[in-house]
C-alpha atoms as a PDB file:
ATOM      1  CA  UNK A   1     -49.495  28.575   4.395  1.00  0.00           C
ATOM      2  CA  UNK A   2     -48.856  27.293   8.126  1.00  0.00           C
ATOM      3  CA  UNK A   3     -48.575  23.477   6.963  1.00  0.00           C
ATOM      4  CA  UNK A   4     -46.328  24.668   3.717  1.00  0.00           C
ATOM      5  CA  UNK A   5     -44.003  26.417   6.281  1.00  0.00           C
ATOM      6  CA  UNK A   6     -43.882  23.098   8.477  1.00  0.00           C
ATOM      7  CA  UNK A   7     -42.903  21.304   5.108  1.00  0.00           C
ATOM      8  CA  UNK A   8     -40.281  23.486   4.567  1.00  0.00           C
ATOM      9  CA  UNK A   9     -39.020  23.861   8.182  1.00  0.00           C
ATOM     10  CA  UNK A  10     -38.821  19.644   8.496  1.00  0.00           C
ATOM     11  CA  UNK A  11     -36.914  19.667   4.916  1.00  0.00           C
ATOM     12  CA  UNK A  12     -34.341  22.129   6.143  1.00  0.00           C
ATOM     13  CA  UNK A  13     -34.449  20.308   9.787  1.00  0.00           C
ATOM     14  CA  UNK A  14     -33.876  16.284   7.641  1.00  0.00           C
ATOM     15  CA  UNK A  15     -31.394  18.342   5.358  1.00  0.00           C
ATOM     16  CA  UNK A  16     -29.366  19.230   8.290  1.00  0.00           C
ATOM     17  CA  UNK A  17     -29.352  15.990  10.374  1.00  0.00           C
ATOM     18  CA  UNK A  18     -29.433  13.036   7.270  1.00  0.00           C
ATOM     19  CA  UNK A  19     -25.198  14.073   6.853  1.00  0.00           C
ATOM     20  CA  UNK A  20     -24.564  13.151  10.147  1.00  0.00           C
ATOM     21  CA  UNK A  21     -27.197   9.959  10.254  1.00  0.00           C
ATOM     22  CA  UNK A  22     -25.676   8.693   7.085  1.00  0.00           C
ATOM     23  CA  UNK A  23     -21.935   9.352   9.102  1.00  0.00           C
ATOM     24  CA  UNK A  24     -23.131   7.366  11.782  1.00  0.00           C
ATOM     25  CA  UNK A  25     -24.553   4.163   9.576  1.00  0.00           C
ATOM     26  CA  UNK A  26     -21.935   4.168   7.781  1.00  0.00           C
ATOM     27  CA  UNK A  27     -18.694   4.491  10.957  1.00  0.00           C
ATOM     28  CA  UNK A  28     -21.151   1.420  12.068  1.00  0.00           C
ATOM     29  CA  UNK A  29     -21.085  -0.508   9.477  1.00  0.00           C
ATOM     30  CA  UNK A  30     -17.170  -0.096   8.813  1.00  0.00           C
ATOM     31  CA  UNK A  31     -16.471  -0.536  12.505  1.00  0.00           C
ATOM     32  CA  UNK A  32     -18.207  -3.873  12.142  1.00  0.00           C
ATOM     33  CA  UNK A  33     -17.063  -4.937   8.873  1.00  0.00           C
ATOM     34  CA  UNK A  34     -13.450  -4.298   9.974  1.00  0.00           C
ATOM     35  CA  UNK A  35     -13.677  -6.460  13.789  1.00  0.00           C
ATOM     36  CA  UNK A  36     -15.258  -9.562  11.354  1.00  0.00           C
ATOM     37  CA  UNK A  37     -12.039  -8.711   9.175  1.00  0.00           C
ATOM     38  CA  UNK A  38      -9.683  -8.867  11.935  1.00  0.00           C
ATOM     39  CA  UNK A  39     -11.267 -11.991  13.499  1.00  0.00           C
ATOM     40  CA  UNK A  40     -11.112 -14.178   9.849  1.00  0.00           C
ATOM     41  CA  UNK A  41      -6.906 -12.409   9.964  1.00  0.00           C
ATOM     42  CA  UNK A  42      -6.605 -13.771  13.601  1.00  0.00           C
ATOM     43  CA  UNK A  43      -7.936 -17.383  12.337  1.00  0.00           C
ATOM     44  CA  UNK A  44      -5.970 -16.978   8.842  1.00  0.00           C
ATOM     45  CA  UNK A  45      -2.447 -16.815  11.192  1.00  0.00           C
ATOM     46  CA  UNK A  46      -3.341 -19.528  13.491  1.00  0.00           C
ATOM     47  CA  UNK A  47      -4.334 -22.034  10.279  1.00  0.00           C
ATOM     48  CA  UNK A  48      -0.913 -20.991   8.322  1.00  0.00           C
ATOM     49  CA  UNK A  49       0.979 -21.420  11.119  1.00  0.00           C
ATOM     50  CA  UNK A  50      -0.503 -24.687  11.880  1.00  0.00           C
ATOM     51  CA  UNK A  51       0.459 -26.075   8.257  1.00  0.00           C
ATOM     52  CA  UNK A  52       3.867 -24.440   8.538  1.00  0.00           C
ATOM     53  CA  UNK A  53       4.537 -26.021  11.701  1.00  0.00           C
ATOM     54  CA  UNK A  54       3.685 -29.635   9.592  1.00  0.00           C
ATOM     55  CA  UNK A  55       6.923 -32.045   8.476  1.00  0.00           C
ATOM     56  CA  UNK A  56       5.108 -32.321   5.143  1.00  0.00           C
ATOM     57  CA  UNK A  57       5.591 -28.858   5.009  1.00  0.00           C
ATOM     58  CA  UNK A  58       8.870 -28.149   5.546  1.00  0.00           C
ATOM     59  CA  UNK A  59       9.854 -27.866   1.659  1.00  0.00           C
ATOM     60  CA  UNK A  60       7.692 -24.922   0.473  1.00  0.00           C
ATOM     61  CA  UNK A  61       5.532 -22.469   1.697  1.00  0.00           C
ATOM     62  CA  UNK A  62       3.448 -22.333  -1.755  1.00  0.00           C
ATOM     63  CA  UNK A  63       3.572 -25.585  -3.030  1.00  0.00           C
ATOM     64  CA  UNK A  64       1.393 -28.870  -2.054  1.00  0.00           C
ATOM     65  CA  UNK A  65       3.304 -31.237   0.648  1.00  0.00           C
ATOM     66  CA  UNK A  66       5.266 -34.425  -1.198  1.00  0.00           C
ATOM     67  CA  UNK A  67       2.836 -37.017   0.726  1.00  0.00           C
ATOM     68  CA  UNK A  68      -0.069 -35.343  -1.810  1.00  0.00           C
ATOM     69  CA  UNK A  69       2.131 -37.692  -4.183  1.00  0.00           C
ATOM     70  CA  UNK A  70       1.371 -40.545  -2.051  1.00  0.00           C
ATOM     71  CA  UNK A  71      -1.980 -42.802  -2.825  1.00  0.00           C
ATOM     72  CA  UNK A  72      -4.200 -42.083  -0.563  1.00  0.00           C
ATOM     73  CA  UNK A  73      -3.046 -38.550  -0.463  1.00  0.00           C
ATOM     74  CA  UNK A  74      -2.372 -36.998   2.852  1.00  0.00           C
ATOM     75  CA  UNK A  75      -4.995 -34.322   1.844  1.00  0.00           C
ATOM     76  CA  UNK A  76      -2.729 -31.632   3.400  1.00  0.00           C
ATOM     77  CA  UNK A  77      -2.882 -27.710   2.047  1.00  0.00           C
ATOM     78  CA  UNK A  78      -0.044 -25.809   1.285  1.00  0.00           C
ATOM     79  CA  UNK A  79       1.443 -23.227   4.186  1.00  0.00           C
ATOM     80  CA  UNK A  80       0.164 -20.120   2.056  1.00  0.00           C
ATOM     81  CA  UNK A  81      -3.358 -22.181   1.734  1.00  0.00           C
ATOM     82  CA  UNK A  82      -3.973 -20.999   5.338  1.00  0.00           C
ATOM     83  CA  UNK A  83      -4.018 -17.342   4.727  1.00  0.00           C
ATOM     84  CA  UNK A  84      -6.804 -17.235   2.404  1.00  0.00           C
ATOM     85  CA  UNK A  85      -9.708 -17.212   5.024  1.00  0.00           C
ATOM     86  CA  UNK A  86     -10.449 -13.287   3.522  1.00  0.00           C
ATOM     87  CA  UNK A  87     -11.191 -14.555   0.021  1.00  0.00           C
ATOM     88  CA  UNK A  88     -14.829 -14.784   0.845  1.00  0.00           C
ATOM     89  CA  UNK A  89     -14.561 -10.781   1.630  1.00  0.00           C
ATOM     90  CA  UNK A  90     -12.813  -9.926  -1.706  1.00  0.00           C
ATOM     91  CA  UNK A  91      -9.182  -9.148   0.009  1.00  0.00           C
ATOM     92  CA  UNK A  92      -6.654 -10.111  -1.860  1.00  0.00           C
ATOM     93  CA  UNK A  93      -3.569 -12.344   0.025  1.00  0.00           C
ATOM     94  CA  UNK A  94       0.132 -11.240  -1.290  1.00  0.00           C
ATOM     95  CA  UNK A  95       3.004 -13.798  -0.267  1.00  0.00           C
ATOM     96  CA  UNK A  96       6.620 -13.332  -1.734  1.00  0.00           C
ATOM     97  CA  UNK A  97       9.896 -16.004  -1.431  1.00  0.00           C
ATOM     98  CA  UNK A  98      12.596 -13.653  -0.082  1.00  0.00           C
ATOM     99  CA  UNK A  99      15.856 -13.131  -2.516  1.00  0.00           C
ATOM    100  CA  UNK A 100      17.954 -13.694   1.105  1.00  0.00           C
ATOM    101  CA  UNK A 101      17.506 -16.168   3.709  1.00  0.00           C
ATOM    102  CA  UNK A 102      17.854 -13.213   5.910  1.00  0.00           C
ATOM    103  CA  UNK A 103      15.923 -10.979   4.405  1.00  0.00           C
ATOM    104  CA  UNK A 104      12.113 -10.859   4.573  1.00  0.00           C
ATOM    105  CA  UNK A 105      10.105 -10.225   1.462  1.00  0.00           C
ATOM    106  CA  UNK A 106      10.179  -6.908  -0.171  1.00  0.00           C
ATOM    107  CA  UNK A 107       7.070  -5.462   0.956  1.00  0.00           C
ATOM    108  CA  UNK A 108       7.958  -5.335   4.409  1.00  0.00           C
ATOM    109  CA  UNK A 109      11.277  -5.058   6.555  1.00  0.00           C
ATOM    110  CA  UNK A 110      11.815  -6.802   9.874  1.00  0.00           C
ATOM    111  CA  UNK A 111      13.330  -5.213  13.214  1.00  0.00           C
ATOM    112  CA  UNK A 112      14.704  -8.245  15.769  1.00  0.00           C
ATOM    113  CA  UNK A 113      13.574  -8.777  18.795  1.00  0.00           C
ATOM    114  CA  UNK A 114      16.441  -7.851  22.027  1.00  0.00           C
ATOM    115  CA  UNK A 115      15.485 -10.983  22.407  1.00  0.00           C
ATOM    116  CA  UNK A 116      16.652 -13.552  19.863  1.00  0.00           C
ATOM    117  CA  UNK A 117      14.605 -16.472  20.621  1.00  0.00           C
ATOM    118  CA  UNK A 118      11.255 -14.337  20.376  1.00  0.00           C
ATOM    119  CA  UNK A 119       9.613 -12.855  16.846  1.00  0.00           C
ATOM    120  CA  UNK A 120      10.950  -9.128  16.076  1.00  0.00           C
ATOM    121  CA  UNK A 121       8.723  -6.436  14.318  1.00  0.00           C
ATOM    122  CA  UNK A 122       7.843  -6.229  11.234  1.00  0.00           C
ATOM    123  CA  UNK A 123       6.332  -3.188   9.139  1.00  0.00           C
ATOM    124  CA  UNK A 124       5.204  -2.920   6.158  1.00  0.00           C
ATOM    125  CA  UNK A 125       6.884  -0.729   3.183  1.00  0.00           C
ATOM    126  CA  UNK A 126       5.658   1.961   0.970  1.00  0.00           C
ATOM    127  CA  UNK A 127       4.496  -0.433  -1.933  1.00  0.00           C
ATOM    128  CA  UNK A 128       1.965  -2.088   0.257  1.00  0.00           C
ATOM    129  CA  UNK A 129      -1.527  -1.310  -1.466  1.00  0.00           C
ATOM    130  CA  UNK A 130      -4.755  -0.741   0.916  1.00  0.00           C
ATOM    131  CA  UNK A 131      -7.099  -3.636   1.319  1.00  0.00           C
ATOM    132  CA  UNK A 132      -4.453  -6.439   1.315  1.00  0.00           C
ATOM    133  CA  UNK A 133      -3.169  -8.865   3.090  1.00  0.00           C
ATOM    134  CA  UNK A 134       0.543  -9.246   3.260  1.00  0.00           C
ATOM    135  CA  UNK A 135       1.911 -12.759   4.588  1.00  0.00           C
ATOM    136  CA  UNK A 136       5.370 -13.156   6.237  1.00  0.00           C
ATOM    137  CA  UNK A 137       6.628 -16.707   7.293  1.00  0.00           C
ATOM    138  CA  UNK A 138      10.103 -17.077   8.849  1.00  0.00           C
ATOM    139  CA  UNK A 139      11.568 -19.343  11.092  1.00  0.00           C
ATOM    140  CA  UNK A 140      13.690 -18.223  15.048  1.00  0.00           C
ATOM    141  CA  UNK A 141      16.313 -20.848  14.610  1.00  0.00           C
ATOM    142  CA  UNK A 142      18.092 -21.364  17.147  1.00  0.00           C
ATOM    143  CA  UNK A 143      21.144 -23.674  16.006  1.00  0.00           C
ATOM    144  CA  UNK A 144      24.068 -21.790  16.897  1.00  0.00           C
ATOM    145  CA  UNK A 145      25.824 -20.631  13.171  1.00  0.00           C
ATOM    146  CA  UNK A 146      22.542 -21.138  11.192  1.00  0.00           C
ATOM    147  CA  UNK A 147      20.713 -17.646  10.378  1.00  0.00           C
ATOM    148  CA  UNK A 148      18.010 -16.511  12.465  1.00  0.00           C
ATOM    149  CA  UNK A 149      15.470 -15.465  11.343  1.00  0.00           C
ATOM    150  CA  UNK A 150      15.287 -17.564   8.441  1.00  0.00           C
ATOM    151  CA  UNK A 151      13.109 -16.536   5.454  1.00  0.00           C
ATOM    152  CA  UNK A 152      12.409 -19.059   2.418  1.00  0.00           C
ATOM    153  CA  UNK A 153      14.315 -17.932  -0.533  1.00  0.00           C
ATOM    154  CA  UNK A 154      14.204 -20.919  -3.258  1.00  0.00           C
ATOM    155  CA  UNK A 155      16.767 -18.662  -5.626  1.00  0.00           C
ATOM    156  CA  UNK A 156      19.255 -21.039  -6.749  1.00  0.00           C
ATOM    157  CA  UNK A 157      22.048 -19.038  -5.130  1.00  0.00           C
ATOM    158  CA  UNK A 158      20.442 -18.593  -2.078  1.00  0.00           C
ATOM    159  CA  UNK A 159      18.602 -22.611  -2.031  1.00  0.00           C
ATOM    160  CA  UNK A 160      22.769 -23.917  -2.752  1.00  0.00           C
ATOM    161  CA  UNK A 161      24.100 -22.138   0.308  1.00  0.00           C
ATOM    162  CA  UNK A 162      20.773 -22.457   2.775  1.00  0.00           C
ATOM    163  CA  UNK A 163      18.335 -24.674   1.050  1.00  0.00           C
ATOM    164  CA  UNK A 164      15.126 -22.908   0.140  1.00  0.00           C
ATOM    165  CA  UNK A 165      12.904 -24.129   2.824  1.00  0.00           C
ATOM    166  CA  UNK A 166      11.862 -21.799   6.285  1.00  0.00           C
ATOM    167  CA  UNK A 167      12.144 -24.440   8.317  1.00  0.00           C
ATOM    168  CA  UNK A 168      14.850 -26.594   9.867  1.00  0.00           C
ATOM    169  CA  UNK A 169      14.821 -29.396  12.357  1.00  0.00           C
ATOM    170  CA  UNK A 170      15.189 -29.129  15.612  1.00  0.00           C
ATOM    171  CA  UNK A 171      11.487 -28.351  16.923  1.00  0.00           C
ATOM    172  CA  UNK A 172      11.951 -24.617  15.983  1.00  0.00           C
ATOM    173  CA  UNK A 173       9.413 -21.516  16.170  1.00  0.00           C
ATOM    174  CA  UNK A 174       8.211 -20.733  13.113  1.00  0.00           C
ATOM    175  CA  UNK A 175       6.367 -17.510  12.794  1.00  0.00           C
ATOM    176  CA  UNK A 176       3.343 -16.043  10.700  1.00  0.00           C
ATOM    177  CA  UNK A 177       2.753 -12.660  10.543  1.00  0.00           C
ATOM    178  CA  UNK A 178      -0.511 -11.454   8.780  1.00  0.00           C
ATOM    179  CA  UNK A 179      -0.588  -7.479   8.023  1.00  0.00           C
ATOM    180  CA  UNK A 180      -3.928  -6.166   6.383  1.00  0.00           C
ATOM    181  CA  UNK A 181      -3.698  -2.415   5.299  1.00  0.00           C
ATOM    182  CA  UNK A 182      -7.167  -1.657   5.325  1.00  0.00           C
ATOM    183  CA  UNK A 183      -8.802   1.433   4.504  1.00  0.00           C
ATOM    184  CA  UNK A 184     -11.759   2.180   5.606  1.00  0.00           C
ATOM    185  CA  UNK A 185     -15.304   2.357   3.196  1.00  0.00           C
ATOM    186  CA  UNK A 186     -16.075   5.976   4.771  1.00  0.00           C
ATOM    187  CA  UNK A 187     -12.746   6.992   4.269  1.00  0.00           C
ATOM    188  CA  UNK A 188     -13.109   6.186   0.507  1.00  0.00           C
ATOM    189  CA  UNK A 189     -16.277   7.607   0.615  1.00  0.00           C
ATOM    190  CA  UNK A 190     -14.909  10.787   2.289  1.00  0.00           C
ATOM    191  CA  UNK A 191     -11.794  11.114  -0.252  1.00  0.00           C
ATOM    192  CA  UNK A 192      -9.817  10.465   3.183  1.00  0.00           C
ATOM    193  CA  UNK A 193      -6.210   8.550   2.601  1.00  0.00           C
ATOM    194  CA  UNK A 194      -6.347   7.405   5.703  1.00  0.00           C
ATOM    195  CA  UNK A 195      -6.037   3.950   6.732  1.00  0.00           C
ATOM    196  CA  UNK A 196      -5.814   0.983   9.682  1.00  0.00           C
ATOM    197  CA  UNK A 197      -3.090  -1.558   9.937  1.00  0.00           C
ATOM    198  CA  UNK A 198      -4.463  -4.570  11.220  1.00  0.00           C
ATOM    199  CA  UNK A 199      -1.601  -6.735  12.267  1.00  0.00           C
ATOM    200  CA  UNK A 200      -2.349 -11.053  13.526  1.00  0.00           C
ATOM    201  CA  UNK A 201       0.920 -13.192  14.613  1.00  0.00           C
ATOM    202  CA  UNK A 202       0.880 -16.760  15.393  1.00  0.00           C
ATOM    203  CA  UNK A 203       4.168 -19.100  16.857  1.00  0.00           C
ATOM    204  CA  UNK A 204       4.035 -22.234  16.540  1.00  0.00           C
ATOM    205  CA  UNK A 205       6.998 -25.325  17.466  1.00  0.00           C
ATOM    206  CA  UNK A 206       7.902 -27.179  14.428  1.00  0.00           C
ATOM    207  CA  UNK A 207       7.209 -30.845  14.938  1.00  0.00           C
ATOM    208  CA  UNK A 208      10.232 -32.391  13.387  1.00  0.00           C
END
């Protein structure tokens, strides 16, 4: 009867502390899944904005440089190619052409810096879905009477007036923003809505 009761006492004693030993595993293993997701963002911004800073890219953020056309090829990615580093993880990358050279794309709205030479803040809108990455691309131009910041907007109304490229000459800044709603697995778990904005931003000068 003695060893029954000691049975019973450790399955009461496990049923009480497994909850919060399974809590603690599991705020481990998010806390550590989301710094590796952050770190491939951080390197995801750097590599786009590397390519977007490129004179082969200056035509489109999406499609493949003109010197691919050229034998040899010049072997050079397109911009958005850069912000794919998550794929391995299963997080999907959203990029959007603006419908304004002025306006940045419609998941996200943009609040200018006091200072007009340095990147303003952006946020990200309602319709931005958890696990995601969300790129934004625009240019600080600083040409007195061109628009600043300039977003790529290859509408034909908006390509006549501005051209659809982000980038101008003049060894501008061109920006990359990299937003990553994430929600956390325990949160899921938890039926929590809760979740982390993880937010990466590179500047680079444009070389042309």
């Amino acid at each position: 009867m003695v060893m029954r009761g000691s049975r019973a006492q450790a399955l009461v004693e496990f049923a009480l502390v497994a909850p919060l030993v399974l809590l603690l595993i599991g705020g481990s293993v998010d806390i550590g899944r989301g710094l590796l997701m952050f770190d491939l963002l951080s390197g995801a911004s750097r590599d786009t904005a590397r390519l977007a800073a490129l004179s082969y890219n200056s035509g489109s953020n999406v499609l493949p440089p003109d010197c691919m056309k050229l034998a040899p090829s010049c072997n050079v990615p397109a911009v958005i190619a850069g912000a794919h580093t998550l794929d391995l993880l299963g997080v999907p990358v959203v990029y959007a052409d603006s419908s304004g050279i002025s306006s940045p794309p419609v998941y996200g709205t943009y609040s200018a810096n006091a200072d007009p030479t340095l990147p303003g803040t952006i946020s990200l809108s309602a319709v931005a879905q958890p696990n995601t990455v969300y790129v934004f691309i625009y240019e600080l131009d600083t040409t007195a009477g061109n628009p600043t910041p300039r977003w790529s907007c290859p509408t034909p109304a908006c390509a006549a007036t501005n051209g659809s490229a982000v980038r101008t000459s003049g060894h501008q800044r061109v920006v990359v923003d990299l937003k990553l709603k994430w929600r956390p697995l325990l949160a899921s778990v938890l039926g929590l809505p809760s979740s982390v904005i993880f937010d990466s931003q590179s500047v680079e000068r444009i070389e042309f």
